[in-house]
N, C-alpha and C. Protein backbone atom coordinates (compact mmCIF):
# COMPACT_ATOMS: atom_id res chain seq x y z
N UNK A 1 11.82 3.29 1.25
CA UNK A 1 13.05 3.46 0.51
C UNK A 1 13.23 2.34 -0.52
N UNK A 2 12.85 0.94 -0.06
CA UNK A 2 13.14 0.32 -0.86
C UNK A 2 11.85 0.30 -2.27
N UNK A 3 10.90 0.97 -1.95
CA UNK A 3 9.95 1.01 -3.26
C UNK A 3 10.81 1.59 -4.29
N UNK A 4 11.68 2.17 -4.48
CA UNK A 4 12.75 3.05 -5.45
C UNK A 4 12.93 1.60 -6.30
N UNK A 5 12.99 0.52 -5.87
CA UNK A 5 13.39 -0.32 -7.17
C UNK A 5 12.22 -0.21 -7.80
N UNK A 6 10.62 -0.69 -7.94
CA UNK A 6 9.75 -0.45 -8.67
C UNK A 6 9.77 0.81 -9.69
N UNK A 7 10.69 1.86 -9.28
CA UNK A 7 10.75 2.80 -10.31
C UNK A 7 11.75 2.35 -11.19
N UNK A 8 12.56 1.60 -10.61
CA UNK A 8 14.04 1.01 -11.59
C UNK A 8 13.12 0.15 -13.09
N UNK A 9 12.24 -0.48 -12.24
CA UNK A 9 11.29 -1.77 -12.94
C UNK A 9 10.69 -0.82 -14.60
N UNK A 10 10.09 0.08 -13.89
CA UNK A 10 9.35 1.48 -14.50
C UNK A 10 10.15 2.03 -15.71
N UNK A 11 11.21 2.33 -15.40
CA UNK A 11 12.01 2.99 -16.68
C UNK A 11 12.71 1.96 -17.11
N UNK A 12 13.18 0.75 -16.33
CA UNK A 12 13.42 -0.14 -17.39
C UNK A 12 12.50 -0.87 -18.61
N UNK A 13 11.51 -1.15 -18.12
CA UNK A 13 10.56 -1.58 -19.20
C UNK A 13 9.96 -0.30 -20.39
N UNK A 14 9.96 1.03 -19.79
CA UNK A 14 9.84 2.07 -20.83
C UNK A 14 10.96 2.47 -21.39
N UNK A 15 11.94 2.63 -21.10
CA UNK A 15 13.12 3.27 -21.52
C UNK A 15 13.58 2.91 -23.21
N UNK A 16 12.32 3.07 -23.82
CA UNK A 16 12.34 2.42 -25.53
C UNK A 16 13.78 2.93 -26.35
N UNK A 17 14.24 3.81 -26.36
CA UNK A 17 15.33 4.42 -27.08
C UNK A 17 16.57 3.62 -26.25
N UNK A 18 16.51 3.43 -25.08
CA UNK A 18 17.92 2.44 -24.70
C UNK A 18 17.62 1.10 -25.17
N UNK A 19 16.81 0.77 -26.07
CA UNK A 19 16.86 -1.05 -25.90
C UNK A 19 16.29 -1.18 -27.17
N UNK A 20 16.13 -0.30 -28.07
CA UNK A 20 15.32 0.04 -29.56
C UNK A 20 16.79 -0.22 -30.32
N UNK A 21 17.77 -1.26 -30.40
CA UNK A 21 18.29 -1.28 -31.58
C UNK A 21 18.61 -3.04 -32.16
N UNK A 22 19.10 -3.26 -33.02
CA UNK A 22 19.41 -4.66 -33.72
C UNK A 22 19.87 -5.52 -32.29
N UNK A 23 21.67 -5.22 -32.46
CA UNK A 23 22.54 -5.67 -31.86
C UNK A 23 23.04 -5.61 -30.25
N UNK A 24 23.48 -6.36 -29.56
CA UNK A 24 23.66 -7.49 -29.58
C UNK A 24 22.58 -8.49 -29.75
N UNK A 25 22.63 -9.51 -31.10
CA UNK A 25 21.84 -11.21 -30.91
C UNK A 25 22.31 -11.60 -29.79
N UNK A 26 21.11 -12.33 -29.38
CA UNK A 26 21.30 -13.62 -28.38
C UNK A 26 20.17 -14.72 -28.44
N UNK A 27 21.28 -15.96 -29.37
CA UNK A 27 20.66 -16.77 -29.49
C UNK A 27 19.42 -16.81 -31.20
N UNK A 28 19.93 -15.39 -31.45
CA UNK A 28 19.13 -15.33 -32.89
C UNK A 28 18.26 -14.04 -32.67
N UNK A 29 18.22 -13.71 -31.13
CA UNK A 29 16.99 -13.06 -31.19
C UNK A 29 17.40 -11.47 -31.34
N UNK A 30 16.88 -10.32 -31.40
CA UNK A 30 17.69 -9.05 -31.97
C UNK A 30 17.87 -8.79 -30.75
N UNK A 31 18.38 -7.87 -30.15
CA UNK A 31 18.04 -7.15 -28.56
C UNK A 31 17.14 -6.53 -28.16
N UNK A 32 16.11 -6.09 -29.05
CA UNK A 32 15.25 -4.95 -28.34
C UNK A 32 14.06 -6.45 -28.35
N UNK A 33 14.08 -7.55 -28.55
CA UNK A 33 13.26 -9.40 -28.01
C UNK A 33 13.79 -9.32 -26.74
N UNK A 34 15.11 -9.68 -26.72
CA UNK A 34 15.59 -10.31 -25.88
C UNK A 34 15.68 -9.58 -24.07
N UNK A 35 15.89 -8.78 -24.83
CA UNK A 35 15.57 -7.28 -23.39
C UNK A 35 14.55 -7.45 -23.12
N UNK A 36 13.46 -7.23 -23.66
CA UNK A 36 12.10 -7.61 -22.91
C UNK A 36 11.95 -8.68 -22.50
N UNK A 37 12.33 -9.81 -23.15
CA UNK A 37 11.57 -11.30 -22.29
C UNK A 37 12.37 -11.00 -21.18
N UNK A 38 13.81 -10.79 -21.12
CA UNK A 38 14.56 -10.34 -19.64
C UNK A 38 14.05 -9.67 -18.80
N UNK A 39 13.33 -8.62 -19.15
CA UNK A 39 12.51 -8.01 -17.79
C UNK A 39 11.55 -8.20 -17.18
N UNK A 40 11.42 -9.29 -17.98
CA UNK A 40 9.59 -9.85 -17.33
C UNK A 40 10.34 -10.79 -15.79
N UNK A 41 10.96 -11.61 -15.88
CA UNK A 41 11.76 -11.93 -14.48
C UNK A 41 12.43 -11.61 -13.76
N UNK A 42 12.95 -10.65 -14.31
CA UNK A 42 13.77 -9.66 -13.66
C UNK A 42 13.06 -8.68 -12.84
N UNK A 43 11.91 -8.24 -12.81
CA UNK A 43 11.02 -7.20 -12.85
C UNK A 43 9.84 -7.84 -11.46
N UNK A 44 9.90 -9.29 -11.59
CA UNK A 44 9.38 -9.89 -10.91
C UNK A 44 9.98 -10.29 -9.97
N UNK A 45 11.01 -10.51 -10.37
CA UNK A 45 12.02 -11.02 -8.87
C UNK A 45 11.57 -9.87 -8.02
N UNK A 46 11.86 -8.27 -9.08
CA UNK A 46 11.89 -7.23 -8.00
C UNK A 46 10.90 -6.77 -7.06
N UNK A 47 10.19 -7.24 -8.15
CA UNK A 47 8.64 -7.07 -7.06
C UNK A 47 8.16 -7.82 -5.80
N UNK A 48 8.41 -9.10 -6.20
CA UNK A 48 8.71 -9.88 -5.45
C UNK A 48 9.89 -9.36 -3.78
N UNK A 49 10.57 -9.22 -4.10
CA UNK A 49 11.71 -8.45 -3.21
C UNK A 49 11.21 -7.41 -2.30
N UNK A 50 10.57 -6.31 -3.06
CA UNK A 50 9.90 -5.17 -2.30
C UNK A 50 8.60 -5.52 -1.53
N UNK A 51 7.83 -6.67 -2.37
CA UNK A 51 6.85 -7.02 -1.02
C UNK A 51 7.31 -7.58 0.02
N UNK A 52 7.90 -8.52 -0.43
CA UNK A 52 8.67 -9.30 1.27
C UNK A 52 9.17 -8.18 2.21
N UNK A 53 10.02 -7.35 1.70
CA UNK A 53 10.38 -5.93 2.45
C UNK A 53 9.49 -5.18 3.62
N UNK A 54 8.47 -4.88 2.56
CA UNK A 54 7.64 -4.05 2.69
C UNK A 54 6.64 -4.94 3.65
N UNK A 55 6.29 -6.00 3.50
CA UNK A 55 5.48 -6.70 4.33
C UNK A 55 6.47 -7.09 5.71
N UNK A 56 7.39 -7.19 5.72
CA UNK A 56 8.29 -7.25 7.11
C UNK A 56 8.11 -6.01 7.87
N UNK A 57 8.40 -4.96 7.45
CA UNK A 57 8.46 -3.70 7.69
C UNK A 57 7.15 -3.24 8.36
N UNK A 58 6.04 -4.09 8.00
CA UNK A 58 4.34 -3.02 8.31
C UNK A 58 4.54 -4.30 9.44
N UNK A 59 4.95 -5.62 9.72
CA UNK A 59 4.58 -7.02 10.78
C UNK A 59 5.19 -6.11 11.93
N UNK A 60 6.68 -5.26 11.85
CA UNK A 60 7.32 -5.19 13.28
C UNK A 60 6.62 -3.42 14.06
């Protein structure tokens, strides 16, 4: 159940038409920069998250 975030990971990093425009800057950068460098840790945390899960889950 919890693999469902890796699909979150999935359409967030494809989902080009939600994150394809100028505005909001942050920091100078346009949004469709700034959204991506955001998902690279974000994306990792999650992964991160689902193995620990998932590796608890196969130990008991």
């Amino acid at each position: 159940m919890i693999r469902i975030l890796l699909a979150v990971i999935f359409v967030a990093a494809l989902a080009v038409p939600f994150f394809n425009r100028m505005g909001p800057a942050l920091f100078g950068f346009p949004f469709f920069y700034w959204y991506q460098l955001a998902v690279v840790p974000v994306s990792s945390a999650l992964i991160y998250l689902v193995y620990r899960a998932d590796d608890k889950g196969e130990a008991e």
